[in-house]
C-alpha atoms as a PDB file:
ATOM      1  CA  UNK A   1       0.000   0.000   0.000  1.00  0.00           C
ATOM      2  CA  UNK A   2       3.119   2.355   0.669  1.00  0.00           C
ATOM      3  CA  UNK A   3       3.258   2.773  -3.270  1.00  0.00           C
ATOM      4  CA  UNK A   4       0.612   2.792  -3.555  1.00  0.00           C
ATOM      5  CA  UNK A   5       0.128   6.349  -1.690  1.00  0.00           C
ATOM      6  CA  UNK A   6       3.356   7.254  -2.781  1.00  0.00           C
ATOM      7  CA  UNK A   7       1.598   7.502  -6.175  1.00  0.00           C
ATOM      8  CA  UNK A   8      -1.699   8.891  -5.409  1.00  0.00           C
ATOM      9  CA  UNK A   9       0.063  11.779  -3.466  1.00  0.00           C
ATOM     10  CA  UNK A  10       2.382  12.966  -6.505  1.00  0.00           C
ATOM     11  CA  UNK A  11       1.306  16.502  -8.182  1.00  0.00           C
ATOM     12  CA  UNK A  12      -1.478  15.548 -11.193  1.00  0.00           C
ATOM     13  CA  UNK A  13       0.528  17.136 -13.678  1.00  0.00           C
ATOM     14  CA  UNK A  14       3.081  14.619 -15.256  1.00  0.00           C
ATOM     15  CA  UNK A  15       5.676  16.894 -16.620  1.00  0.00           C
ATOM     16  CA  UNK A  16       8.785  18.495 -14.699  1.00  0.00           C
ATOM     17  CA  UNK A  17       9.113  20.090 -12.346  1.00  0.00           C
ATOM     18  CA  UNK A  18       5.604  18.515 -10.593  1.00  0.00           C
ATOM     19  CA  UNK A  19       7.504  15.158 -11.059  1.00  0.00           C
ATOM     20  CA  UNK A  20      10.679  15.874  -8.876  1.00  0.00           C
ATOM     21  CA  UNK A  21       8.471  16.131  -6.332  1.00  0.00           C
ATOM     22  CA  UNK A  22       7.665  12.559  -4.759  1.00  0.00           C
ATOM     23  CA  UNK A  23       5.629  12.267  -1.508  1.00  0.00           C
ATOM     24  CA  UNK A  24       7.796  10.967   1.706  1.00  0.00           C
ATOM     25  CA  UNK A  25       5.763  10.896   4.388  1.00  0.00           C
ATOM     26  CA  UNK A  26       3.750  12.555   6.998  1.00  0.00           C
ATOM     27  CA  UNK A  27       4.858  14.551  10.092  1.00  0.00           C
ATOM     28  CA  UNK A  28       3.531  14.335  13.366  1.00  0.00           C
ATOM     29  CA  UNK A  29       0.627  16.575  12.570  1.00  0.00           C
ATOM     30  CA  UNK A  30      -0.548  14.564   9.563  1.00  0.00           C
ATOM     31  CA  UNK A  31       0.697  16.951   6.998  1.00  0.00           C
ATOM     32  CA  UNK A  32       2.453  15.386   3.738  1.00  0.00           C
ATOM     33  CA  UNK A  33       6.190  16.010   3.315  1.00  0.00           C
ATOM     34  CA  UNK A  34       7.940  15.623   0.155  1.00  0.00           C
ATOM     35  CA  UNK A  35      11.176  15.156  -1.279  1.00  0.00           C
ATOM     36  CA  UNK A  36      13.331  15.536  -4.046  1.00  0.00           C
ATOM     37  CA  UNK A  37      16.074  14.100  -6.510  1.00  0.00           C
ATOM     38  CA  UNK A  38      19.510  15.786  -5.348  1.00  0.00           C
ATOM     39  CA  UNK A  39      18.685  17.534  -2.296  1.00  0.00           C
ATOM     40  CA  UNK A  40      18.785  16.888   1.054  1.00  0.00           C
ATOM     41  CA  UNK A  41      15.570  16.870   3.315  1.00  0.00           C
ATOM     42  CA  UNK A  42      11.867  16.376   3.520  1.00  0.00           C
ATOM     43  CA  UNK A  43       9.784  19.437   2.792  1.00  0.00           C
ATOM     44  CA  UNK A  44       6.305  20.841   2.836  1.00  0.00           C
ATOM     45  CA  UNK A  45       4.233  21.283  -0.327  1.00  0.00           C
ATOM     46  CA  UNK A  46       4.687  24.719  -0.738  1.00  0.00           C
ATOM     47  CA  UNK A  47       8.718  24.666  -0.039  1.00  0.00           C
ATOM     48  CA  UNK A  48       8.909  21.602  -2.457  1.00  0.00           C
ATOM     49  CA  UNK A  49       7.706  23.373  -5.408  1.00  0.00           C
ATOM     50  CA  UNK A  50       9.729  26.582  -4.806  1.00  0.00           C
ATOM     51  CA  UNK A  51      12.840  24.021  -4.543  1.00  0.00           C
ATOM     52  CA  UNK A  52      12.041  21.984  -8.003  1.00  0.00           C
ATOM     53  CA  UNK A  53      11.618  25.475  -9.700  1.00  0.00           C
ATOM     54  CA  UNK A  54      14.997  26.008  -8.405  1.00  0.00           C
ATOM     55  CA  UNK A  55      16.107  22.429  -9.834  1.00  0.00           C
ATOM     56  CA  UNK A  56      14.266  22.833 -13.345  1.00  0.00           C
ATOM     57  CA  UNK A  57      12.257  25.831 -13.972  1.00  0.00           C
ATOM     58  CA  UNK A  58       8.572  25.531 -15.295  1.00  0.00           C
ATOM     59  CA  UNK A  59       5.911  26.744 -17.318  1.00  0.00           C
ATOM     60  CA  UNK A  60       3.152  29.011 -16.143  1.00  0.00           C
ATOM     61  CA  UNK A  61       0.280  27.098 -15.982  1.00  0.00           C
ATOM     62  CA  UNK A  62      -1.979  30.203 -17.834  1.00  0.00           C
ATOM     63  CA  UNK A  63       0.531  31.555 -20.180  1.00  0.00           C
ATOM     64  CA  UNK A  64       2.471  28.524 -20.378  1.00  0.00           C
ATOM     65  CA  UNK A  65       5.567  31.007 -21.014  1.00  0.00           C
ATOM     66  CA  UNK A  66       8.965  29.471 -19.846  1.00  0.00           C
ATOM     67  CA  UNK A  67      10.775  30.956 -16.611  1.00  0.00           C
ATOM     68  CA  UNK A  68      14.004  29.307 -16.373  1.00  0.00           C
ATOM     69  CA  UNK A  69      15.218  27.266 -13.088  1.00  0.00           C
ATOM     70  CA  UNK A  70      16.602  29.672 -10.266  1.00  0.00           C
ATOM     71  CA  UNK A  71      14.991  31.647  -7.868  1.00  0.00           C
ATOM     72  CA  UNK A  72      11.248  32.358  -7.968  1.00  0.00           C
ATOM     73  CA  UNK A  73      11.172  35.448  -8.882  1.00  0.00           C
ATOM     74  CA  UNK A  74       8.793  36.358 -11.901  1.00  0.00           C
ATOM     75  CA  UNK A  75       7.046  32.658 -10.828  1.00  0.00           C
ATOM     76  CA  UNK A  76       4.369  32.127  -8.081  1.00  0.00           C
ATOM     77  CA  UNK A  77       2.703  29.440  -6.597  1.00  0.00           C
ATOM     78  CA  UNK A  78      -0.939  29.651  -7.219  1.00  0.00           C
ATOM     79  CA  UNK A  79      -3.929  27.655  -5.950  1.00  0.00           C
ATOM     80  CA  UNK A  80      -6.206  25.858  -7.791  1.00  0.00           C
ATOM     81  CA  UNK A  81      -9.175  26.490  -5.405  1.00  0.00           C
ATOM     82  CA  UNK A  82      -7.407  29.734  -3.795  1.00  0.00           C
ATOM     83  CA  UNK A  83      -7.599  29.404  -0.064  1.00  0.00           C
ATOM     84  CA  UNK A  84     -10.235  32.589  -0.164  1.00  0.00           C
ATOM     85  CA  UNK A  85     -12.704  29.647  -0.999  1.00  0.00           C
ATOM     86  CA  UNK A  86     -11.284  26.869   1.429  1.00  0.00           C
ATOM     87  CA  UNK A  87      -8.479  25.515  -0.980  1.00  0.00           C
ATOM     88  CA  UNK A  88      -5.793  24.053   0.800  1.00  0.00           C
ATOM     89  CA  UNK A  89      -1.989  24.210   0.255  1.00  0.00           C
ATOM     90  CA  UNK A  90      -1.778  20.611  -0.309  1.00  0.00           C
ATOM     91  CA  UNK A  91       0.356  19.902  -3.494  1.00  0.00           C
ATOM     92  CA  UNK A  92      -2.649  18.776  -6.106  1.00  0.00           C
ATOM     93  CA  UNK A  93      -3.976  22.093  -5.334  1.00  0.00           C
ATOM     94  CA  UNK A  94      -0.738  24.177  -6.260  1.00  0.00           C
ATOM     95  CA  UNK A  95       0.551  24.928  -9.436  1.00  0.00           C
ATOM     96  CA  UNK A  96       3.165  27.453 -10.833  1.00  0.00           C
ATOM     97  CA  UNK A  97       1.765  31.093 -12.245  1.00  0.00           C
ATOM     98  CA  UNK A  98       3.666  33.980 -12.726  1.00  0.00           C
ATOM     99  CA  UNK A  99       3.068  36.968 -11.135  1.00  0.00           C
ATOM    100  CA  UNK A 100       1.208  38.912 -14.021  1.00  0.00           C
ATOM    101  CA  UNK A 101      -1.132  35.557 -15.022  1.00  0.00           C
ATOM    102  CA  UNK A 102      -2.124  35.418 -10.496  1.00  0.00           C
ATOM    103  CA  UNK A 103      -2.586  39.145 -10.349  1.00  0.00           C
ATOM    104  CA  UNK A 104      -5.357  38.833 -13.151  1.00  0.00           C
ATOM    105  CA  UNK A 105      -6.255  36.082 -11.510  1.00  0.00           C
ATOM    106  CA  UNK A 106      -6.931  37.384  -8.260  1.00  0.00           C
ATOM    107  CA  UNK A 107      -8.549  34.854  -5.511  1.00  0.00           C
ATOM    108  CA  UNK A 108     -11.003  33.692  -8.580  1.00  0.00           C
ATOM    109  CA  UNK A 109     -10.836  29.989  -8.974  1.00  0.00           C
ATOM    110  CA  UNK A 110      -8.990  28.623 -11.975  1.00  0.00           C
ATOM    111  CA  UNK A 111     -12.785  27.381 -13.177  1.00  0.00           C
ATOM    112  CA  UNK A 112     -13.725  31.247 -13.864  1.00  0.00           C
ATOM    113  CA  UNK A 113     -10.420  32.169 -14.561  1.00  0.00           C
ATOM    114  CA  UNK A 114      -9.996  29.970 -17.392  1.00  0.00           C
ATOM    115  CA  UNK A 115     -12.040  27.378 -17.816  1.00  0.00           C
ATOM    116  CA  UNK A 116     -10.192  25.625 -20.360  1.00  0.00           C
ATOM    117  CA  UNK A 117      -7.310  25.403 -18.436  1.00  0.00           C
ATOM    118  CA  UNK A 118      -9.361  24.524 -15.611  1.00  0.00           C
ATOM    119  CA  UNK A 119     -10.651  21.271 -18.309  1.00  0.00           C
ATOM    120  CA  UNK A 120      -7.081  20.542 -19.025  1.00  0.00           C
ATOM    121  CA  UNK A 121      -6.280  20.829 -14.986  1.00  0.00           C
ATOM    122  CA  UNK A 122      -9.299  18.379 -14.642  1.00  0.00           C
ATOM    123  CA  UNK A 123      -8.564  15.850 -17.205  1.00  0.00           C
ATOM    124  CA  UNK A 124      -4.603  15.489 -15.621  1.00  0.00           C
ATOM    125  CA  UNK A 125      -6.510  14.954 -12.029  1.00  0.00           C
ATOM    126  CA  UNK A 126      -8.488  12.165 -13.565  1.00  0.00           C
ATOM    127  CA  UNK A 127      -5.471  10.453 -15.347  1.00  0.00           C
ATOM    128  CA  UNK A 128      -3.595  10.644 -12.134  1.00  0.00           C
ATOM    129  CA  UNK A 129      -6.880   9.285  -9.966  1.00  0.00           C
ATOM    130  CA  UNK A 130      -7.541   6.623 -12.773  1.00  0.00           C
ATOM    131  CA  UNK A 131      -2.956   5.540 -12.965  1.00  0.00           C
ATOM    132  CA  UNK A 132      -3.575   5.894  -8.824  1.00  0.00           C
ATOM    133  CA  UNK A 133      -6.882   4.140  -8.150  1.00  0.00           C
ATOM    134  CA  UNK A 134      -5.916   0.874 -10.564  1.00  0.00           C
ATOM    135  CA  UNK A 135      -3.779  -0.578  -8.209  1.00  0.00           C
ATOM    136  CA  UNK A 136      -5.570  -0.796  -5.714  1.00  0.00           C
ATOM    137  CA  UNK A 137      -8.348  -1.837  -7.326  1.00  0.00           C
ATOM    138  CA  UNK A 138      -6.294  -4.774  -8.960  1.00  0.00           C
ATOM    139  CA  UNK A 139      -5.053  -5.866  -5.176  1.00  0.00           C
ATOM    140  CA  UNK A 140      -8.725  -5.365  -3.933  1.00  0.00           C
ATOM    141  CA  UNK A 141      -9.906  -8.273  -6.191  1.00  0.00           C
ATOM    142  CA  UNK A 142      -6.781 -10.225  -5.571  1.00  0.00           C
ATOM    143  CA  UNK A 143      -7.706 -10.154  -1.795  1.00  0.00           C
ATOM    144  CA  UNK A 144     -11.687 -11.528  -2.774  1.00  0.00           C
ATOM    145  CA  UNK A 145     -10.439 -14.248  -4.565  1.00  0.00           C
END
């Protein structure tokens, strides 16, 4: 089951830099730490993305202009359901923006922002659910056999 998790809690987006970031465990408060290929530590969600933008760089999710690896900078981190409507800051829920796509956006959800983004946001969540749930639902019938 450990892999099982480790999958389901990876970012939905398959393309770098959401996959450098691989789930570790929790801490003692329940929250989900993460890690990364060639650094040291375990890391909240928030701290994990700013560190594999610093590792690779990545695409605004709106714009989908290129902002090279390094520091932040021009690059935010920008909720999917922004916490002004009880989002949370748990990785599925964050993706990279920069700053002049999230000003526009504002604390509107990425649904009214753009909604074909928001489509393309939705169909990645269901691969990832679909690659996630199969699994388990493979070792489920195993187990009534």
């Amino acid at each position: 089951m450990d892999a099982m998790l480790k999958r389901l809690l990876r970012h939905p987006i398959a393309k770098k830099p959401y996959t450098a970031i691989h789930f570790s465990h929790f801490d003692q408060h329940g929250t989900p730490l993460y890690k990364l290929r060639k650094i040291e530590g375990t890391f909240g969600a928030k701290e994990a993305l700013r560190r594999a933008f610093g590792l690779l760089g990545a695409h605004c999710f709106h714009c989908d202009k290129y902002h090279p690896k390094g520091d932040l900078g021009e690059m935010t981190r920008d909720h999917v359901v922004p916490l002004a409507t009880n989002g949370s800051e748990y990785l599925h829920n964050l993706l990279f923006a920069c700053k002049p796509c999230n000003v526009t956006k504002g604390s509107k959800g990425l649904v009214s922002f753009m909604p074909e983004k928001a489509a393309a946001y939705l169909d990645a969540l269901n691969r990832h659910l679909d690659h996630s749930v199969r699994p388990i639902k493979s070792t489920s019938k195993n187990k009534a056999a």
